[in-house]
Protein backbone atom coordinates (compact mmCIF):
# COMPACT_ATOMS: atom_id res chain seq x y z
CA UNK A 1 67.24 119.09 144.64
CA UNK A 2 69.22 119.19 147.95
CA UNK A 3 69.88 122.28 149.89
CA UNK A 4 73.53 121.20 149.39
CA UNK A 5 72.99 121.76 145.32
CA UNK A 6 71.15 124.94 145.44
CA UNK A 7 74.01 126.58 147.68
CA UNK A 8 76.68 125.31 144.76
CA UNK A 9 74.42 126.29 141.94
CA UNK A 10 72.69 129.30 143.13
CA UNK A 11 74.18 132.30 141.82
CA UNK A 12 73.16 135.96 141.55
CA UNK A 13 72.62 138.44 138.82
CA UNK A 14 75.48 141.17 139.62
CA UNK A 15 73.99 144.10 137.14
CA UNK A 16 75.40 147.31 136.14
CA UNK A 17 73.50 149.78 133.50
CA UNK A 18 75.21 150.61 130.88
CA UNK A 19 73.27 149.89 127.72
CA UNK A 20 76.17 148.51 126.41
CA UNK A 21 75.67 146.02 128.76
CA UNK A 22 72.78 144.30 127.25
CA UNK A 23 74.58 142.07 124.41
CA UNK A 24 76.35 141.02 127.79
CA UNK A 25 73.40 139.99 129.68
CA UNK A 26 72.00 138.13 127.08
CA UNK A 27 75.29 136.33 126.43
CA UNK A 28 75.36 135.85 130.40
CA UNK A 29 71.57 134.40 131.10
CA UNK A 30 72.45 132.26 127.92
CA UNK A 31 75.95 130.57 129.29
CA UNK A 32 74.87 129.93 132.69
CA UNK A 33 74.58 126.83 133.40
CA UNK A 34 75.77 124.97 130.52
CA UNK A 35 74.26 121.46 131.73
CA UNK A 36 71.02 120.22 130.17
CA UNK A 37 68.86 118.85 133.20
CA UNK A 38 67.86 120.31 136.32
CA UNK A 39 70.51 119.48 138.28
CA UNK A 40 72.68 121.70 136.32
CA UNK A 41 70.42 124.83 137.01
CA UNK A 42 71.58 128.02 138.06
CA UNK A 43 69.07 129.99 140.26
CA UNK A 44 69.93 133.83 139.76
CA UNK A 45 68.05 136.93 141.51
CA UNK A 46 67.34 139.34 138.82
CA UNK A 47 68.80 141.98 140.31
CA UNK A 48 71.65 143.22 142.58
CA UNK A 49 70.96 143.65 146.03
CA UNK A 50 72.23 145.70 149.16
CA UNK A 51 70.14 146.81 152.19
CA UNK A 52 70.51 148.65 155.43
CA UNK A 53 68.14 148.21 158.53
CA UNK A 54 67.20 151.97 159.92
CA UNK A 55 64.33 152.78 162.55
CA UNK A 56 60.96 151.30 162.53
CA UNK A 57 57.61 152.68 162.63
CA UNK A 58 54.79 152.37 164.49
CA UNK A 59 52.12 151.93 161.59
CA UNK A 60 51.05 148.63 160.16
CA UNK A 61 49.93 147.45 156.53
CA UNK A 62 46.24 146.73 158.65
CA UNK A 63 45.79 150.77 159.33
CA UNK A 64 47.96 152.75 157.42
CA UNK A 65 46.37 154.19 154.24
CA UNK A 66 46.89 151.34 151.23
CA UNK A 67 44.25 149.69 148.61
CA UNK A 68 42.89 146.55 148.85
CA UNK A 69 40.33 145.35 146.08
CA UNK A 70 36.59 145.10 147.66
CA UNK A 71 36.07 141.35 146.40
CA UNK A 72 38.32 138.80 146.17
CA UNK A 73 37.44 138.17 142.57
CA UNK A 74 35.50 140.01 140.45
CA UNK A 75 34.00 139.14 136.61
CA UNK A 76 35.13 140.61 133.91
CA UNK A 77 34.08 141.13 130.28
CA UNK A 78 37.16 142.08 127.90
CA UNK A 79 39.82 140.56 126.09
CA UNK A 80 42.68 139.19 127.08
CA UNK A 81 44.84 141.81 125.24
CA UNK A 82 41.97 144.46 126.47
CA UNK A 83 42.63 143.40 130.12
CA UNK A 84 46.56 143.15 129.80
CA UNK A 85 46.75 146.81 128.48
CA UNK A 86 44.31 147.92 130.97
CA UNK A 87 46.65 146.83 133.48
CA UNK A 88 49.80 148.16 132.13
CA UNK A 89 48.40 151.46 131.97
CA UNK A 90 46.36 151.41 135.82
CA UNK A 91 49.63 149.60 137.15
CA UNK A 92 52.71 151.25 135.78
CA UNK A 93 52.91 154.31 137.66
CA UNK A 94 52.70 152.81 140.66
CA UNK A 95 55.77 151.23 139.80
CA UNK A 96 59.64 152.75 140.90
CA UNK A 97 63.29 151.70 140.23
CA UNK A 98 65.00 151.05 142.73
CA UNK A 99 68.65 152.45 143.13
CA UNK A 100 71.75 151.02 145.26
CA UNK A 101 74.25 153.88 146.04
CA UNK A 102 77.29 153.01 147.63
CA UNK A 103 80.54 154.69 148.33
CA UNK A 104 83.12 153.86 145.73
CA UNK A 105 86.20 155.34 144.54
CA UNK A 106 86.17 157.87 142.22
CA UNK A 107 87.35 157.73 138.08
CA UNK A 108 90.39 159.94 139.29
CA UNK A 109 91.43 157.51 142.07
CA UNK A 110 90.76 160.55 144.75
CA UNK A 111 88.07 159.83 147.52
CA UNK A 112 84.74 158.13 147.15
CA UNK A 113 81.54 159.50 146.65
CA UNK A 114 78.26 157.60 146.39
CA UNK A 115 77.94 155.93 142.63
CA UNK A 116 75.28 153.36 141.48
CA UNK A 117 75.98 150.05 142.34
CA UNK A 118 72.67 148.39 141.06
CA UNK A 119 69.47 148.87 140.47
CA UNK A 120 65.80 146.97 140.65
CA UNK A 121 62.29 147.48 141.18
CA UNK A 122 59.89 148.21 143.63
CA UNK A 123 56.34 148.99 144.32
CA UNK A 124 54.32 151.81 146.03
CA UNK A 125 51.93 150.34 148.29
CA UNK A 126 50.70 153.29 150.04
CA UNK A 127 50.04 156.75 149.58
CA UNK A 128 51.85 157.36 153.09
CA UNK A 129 55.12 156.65 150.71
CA UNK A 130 55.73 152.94 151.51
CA UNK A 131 57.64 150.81 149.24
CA UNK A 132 57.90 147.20 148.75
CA UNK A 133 61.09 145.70 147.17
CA UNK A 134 63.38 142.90 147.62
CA UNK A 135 66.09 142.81 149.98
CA UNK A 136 68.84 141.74 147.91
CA UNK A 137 67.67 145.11 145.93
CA UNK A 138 68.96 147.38 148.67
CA UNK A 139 71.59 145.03 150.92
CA UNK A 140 74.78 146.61 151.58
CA UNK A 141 73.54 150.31 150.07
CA UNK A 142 74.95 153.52 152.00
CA UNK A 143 71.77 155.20 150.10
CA UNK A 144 68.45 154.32 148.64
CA UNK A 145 67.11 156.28 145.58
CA UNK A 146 63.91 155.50 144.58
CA UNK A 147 63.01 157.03 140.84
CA UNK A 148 59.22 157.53 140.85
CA UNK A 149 57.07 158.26 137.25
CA UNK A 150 60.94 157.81 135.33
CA UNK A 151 61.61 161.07 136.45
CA UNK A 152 61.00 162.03 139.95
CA UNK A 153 64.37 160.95 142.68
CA UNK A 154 63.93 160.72 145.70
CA UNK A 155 66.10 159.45 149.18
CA UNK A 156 64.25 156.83 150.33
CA UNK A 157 65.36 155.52 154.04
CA UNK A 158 64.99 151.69 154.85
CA UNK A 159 62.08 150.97 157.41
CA UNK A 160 63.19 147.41 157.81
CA UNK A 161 64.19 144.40 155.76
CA UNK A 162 64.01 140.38 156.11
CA UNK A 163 66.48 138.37 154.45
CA UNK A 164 64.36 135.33 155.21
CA UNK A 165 61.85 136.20 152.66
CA UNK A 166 64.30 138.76 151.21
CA UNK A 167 61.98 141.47 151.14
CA UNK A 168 62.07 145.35 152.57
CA UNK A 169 59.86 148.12 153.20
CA UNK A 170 61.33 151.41 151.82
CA UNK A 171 59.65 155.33 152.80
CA UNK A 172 59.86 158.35 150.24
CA UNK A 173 57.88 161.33 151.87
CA UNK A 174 54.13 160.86 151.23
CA UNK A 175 54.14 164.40 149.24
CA UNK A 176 56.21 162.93 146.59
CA UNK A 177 53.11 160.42 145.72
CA UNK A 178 49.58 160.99 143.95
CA UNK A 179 46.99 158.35 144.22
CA UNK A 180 47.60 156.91 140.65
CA UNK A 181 50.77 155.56 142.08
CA UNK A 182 49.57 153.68 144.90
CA UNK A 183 49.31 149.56 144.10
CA UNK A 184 45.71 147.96 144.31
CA UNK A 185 47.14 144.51 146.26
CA UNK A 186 45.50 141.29 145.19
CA UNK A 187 45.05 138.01 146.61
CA UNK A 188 47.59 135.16 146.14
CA UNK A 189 45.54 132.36 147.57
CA UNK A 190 42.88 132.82 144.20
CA UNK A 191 45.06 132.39 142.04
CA UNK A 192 44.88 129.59 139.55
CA UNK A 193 47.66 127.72 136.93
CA UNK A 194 46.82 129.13 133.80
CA UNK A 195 46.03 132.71 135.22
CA UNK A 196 46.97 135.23 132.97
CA UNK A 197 49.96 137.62 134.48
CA UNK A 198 52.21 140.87 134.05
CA UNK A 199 55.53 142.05 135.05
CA UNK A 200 56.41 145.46 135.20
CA UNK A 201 59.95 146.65 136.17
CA UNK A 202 63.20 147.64 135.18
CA UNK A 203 65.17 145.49 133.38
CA UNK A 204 68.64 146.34 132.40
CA UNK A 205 67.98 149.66 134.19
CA UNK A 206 66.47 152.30 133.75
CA UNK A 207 66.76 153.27 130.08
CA UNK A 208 64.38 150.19 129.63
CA UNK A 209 62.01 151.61 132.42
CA UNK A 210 58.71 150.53 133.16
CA UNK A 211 59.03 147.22 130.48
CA UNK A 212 56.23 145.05 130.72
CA UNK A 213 55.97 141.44 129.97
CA UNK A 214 52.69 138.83 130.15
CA UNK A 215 52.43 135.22 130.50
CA UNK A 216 50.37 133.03 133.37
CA UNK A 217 51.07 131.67 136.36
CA UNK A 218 52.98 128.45 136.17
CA UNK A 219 52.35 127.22 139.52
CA UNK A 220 51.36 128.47 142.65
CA UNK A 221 53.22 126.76 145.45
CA UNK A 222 56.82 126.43 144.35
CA UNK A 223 59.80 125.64 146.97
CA UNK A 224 62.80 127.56 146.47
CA UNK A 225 65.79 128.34 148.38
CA UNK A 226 66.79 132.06 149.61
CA UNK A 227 70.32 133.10 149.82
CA UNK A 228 71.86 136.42 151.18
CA UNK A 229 73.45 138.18 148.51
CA UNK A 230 76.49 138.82 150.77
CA UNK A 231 77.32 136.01 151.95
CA UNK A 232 76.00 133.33 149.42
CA UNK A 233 74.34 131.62 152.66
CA UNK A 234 71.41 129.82 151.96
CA UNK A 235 68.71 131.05 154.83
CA UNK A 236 65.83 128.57 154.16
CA UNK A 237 63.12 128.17 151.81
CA UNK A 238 60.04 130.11 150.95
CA UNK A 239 57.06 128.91 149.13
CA UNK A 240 56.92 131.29 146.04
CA UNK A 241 54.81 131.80 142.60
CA UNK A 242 56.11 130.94 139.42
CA UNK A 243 55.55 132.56 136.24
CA UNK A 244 57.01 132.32 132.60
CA UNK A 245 56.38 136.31 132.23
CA UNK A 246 59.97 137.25 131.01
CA UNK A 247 61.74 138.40 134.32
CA UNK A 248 64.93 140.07 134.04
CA UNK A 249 68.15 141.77 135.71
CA UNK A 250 66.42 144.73 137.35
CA UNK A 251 63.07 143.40 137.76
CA UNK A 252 63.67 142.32 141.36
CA UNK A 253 61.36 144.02 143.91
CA UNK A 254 58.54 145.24 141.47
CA UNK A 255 55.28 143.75 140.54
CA UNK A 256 53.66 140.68 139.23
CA UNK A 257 50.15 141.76 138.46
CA UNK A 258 47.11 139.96 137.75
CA UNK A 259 44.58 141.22 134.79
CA UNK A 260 42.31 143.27 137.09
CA UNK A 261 45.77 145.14 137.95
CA UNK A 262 46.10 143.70 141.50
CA UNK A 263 49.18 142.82 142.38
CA UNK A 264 49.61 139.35 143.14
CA UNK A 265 53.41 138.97 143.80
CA UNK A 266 56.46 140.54 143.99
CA UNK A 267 59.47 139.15 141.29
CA UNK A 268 62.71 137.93 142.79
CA UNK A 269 64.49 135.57 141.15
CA UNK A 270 64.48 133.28 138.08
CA UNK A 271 66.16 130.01 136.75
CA UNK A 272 68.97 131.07 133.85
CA UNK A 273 70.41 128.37 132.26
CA UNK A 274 71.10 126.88 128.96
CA UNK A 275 68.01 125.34 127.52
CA UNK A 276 65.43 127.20 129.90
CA UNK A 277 63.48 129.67 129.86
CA UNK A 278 60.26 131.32 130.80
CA UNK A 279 60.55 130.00 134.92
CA UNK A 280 60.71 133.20 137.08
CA UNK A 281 59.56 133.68 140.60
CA UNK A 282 57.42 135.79 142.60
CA UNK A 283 56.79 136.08 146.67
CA UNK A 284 53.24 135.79 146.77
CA UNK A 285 51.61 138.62 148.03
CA UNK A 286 49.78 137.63 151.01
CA UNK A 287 53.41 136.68 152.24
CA UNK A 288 54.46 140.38 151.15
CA UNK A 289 51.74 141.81 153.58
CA UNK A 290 51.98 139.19 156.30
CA UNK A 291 56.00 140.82 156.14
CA UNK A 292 55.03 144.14 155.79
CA UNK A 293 52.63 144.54 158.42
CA UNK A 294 55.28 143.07 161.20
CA UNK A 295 58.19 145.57 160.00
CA UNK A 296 56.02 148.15 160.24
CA UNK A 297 54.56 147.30 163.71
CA UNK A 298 58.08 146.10 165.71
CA UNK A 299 60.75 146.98 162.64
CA UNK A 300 61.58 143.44 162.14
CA UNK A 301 59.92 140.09 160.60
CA UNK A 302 58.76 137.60 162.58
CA UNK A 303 59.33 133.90 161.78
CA UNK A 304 58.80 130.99 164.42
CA UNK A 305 61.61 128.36 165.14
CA UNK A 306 61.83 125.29 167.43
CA UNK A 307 65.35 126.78 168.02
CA UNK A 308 67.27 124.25 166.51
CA UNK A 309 69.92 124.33 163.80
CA UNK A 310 70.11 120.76 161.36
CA UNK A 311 69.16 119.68 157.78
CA UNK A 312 66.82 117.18 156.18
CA UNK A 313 67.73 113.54 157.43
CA UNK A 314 67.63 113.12 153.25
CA UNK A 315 70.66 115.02 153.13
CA UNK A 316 72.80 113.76 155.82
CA UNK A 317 75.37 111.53 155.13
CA UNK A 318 75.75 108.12 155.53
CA UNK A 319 78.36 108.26 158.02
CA UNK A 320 76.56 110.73 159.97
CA UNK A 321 72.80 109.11 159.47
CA UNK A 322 71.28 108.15 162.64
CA UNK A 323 69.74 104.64 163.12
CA UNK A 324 66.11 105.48 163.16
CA UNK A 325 63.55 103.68 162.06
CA UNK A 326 62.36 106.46 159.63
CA UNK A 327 63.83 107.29 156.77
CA UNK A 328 62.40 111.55 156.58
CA UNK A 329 62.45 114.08 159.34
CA UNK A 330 64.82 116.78 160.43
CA UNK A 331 68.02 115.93 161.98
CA UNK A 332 69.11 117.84 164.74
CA UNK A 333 72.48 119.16 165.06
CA UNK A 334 72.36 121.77 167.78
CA UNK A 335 69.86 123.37 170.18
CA UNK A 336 70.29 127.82 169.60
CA UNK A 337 68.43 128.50 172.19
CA UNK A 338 67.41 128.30 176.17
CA UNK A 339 63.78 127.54 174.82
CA UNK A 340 65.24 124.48 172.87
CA UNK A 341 67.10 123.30 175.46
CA UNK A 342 64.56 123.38 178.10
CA UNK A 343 61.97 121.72 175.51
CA UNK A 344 65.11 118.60 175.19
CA UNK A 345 66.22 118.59 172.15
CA UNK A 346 69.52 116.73 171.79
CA UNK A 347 72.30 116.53 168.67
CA UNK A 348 71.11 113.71 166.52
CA UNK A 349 67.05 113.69 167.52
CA UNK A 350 64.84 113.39 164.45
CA UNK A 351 62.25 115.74 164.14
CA UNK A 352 59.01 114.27 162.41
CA UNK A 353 56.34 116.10 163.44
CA UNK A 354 55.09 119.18 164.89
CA UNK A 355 51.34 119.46 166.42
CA UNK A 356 50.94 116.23 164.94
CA UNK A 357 51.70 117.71 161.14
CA UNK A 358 54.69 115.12 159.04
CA UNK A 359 58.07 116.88 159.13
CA UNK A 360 59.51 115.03 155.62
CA UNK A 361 62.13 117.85 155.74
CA UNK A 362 63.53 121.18 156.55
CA UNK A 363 61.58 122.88 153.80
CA UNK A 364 58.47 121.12 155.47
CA UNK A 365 59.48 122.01 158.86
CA UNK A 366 59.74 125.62 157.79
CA UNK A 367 56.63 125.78 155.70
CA UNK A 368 54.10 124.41 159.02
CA UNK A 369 56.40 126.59 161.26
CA UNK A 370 55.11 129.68 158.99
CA UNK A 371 51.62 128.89 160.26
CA UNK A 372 52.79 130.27 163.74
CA UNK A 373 54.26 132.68 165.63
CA UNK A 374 56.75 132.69 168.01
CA UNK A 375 55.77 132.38 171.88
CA UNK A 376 53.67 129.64 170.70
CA UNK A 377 53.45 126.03 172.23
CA UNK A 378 53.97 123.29 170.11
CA UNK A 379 54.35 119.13 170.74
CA UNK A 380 56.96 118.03 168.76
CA UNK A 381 57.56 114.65 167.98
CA UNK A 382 61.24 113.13 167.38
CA UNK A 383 62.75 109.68 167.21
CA UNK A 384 65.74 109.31 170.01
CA UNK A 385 67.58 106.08 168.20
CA UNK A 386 65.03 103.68 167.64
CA UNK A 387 62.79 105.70 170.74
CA UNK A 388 59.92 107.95 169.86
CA UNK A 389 59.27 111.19 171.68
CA UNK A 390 57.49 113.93 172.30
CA UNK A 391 58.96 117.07 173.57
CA UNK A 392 57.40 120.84 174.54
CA UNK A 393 58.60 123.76 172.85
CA UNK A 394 58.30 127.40 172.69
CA UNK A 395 58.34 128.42 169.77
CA UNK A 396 61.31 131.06 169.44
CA UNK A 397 62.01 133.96 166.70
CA UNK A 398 64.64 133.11 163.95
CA UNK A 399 67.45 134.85 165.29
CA UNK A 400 69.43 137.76 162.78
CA UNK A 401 71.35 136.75 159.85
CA UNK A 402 74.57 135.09 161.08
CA UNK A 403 77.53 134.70 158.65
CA UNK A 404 78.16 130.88 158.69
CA UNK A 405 81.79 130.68 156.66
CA UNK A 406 81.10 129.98 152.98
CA UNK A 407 77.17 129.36 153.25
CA UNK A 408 77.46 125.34 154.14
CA UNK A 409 76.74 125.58 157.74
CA UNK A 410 73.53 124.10 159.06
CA UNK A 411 70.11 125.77 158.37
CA UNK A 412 68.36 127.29 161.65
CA UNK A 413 64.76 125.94 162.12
């Protein structure tokens, strides 16, 4: 499906609490999307977001204090049921909802004050208080709450957040956690299709706290588009988990587990239409550290770019198409930075491969750019007309979210 598609379909789950509001939920996940094929799927995160970027820290994932298993896979003798309740009861209190405060006026029409806006999940990776949620959880909040054990709130402040993989790191004050509530982080790049799964989180909010659902994982390396909750702009693609474990409104940002109680993913989004179900999505969790680690070194994510803003060649059209003598590739529409333009780019070059590796598209541009970092030197190879080229770039950092009108502007790579 074209990035063109996904930025028409895509649509967010806007959720308030209310327990009246589950008949409406239902009724919503049922009538979305009232086509029968794919291309009448509507993508929806499972939970409203908001998010502020405050100061960074110093510390990273590699030596701050957080739990890591000791083997990468370990045998184990129980049931299935056996080994799903053993990690429903190891994992849930390491799992928190997630609140959105924002100023809004108040039932008497008099002021503001801060009132829930929405609510998700999140996950306590560390017993130093750090938190792992999505960004669309917290984007846009004036405060953070974070509700540990269903009964302990706490301020949380924002250590950093990346709408690119729209995740955040959140802080509650390290006396506020016990070890049973610090996560035991997994693998992703074990897993297997067929692996048996759990979701814990909050769906619907927090009068159906700490709900846990089971199913296995569907596939491992899944494309999917990531929007801003804002704006509706689509930002790229990530490579993500899927899983038919039911994942709801107000699961976003907590855990996908696997049966030793690892976590393995974090939720964020499923597809909610008529005549599907059971296809959810998780950001694998060797992403989540890789993300982690680099907002809590420099306060930001880092995610290398040729410096160039364009869209698949697939996707351009016809009027606009180059004459090339390929068919895939990247089509250039602009050069965003000095490192671009020294390297050569020009508007209409067709990127098709960097350090040698087939660029069939943006989403494959992105996914070999994630292999680097940026201050890295890379060949790439482009098609000038019917000439083929190679040109020298440094590899640059994708630059902040910018607002591009209604989300259709051209994707930066």
């Amino acid at each position: 499906m074209s990035q063109n598609m996904y930025r028409k379909l895509r649509r967010r789950v806007k959720r308030r609490v209310p327990l009246s509001a589950v008949v409406a939920l239902t009724v919503l996940s049922a009538s979305i999307g009232a086509g029968s094929t794919l291309l009448t799927t509507n993508l929806v995160n499972t939970a409203q977001a908001a998010g502020t970027n405050q100061s960074n820290t110093n510390q990273s994932i590699s030596n701050m204090s957080y739990t890591t298993p000791k083997t990468p896979t370990q045998t184990v003798n129980v049931s299935l049921s056996d080994g799903i309740i053993n990690t429903v009861k190891k994992a849930t209190p390491t799992v928190v909802g997630v609140l959105n405060m924002q100023n809004q006026p108040n039932a008497n029409g008099i002021g503001t004050s801060l009132q829930e806006a929405a609510i998700g999940s999140g996950v306590i990776i560390s017993s130093a208080g750090y938190i792992v949620t999505n960004n669309h959880v917290v984007e846009g909040a004036n405060q953070v709450q974070v509700v540990i054990d269903q009964r302990k709130r706490v301020v949380a402040s924002v250590v950093g957040t990346d709408p690119y993989t729209d995740l955040a790191v959140l802080k509650v004050p390290s006396s506020d956690i016990t070890p049973a509530n610090v996560a035991v982080l997994g693998n992703s790049s074990t897993l297997q299709v067929g692996e048996p799964d759990v979701v814990i989180g909050n769906p619907a909010g927090l009068q159906f706290a700490d709900t846990a659902t089971a199913g296995i994982i569907s596939a491992t390396q899944r494309t999917m588009p990531v929007q801003d909750e804002l704006t509706g702009q689509t930002l790229g693609n990530e490579t993500v988990l899927q899983t038919d474990a039911a994942i709801n409104p107000g699961n976003s940002g907590g855990p996908v587990l696997n049966i030793l109680g690892q976590v393995i993913g974090i939720a964020s989004s499923k597809i909610a239409a008529q005549n599907f179900s059971g296809m959810g999505f998780a950001i694998p969790i060797n992403t989540v550290k890789k993300i982690v680690n680099q907002i809590l070194t420099s306060g930001h994510a880092l995610h290398a770019a040729l410096g160039i803003s364009g869209a698949s060649l697939a996707n351009i059209p016809s009027y606009y198409s180059p004459n090339v003598p390929v068919t895939y590739g990247v089509w250039v529409d602009a050069t965003d930075n000095p490192n671009a333009k020294a390297a050569g780019f020009q508007h209409g070059d067709i990127v098709v491969a960097v350090n040698g590796k087939k660029v069939t598209g943006l989403t494959s541009l992105q996914n070999i750019l994630a292999n680097y970092t940026p201050g890295q030197i890379v060949q790439v190879t482009i098609y000038r007309g019917s000439k083929k080229m190679v040109l020298t770039d440094k590899l640059s950092n994708l630059p902040p979210l910018q607002i591009q009108g209604n989300g259709s502007g051209p994707v930066v790579g």
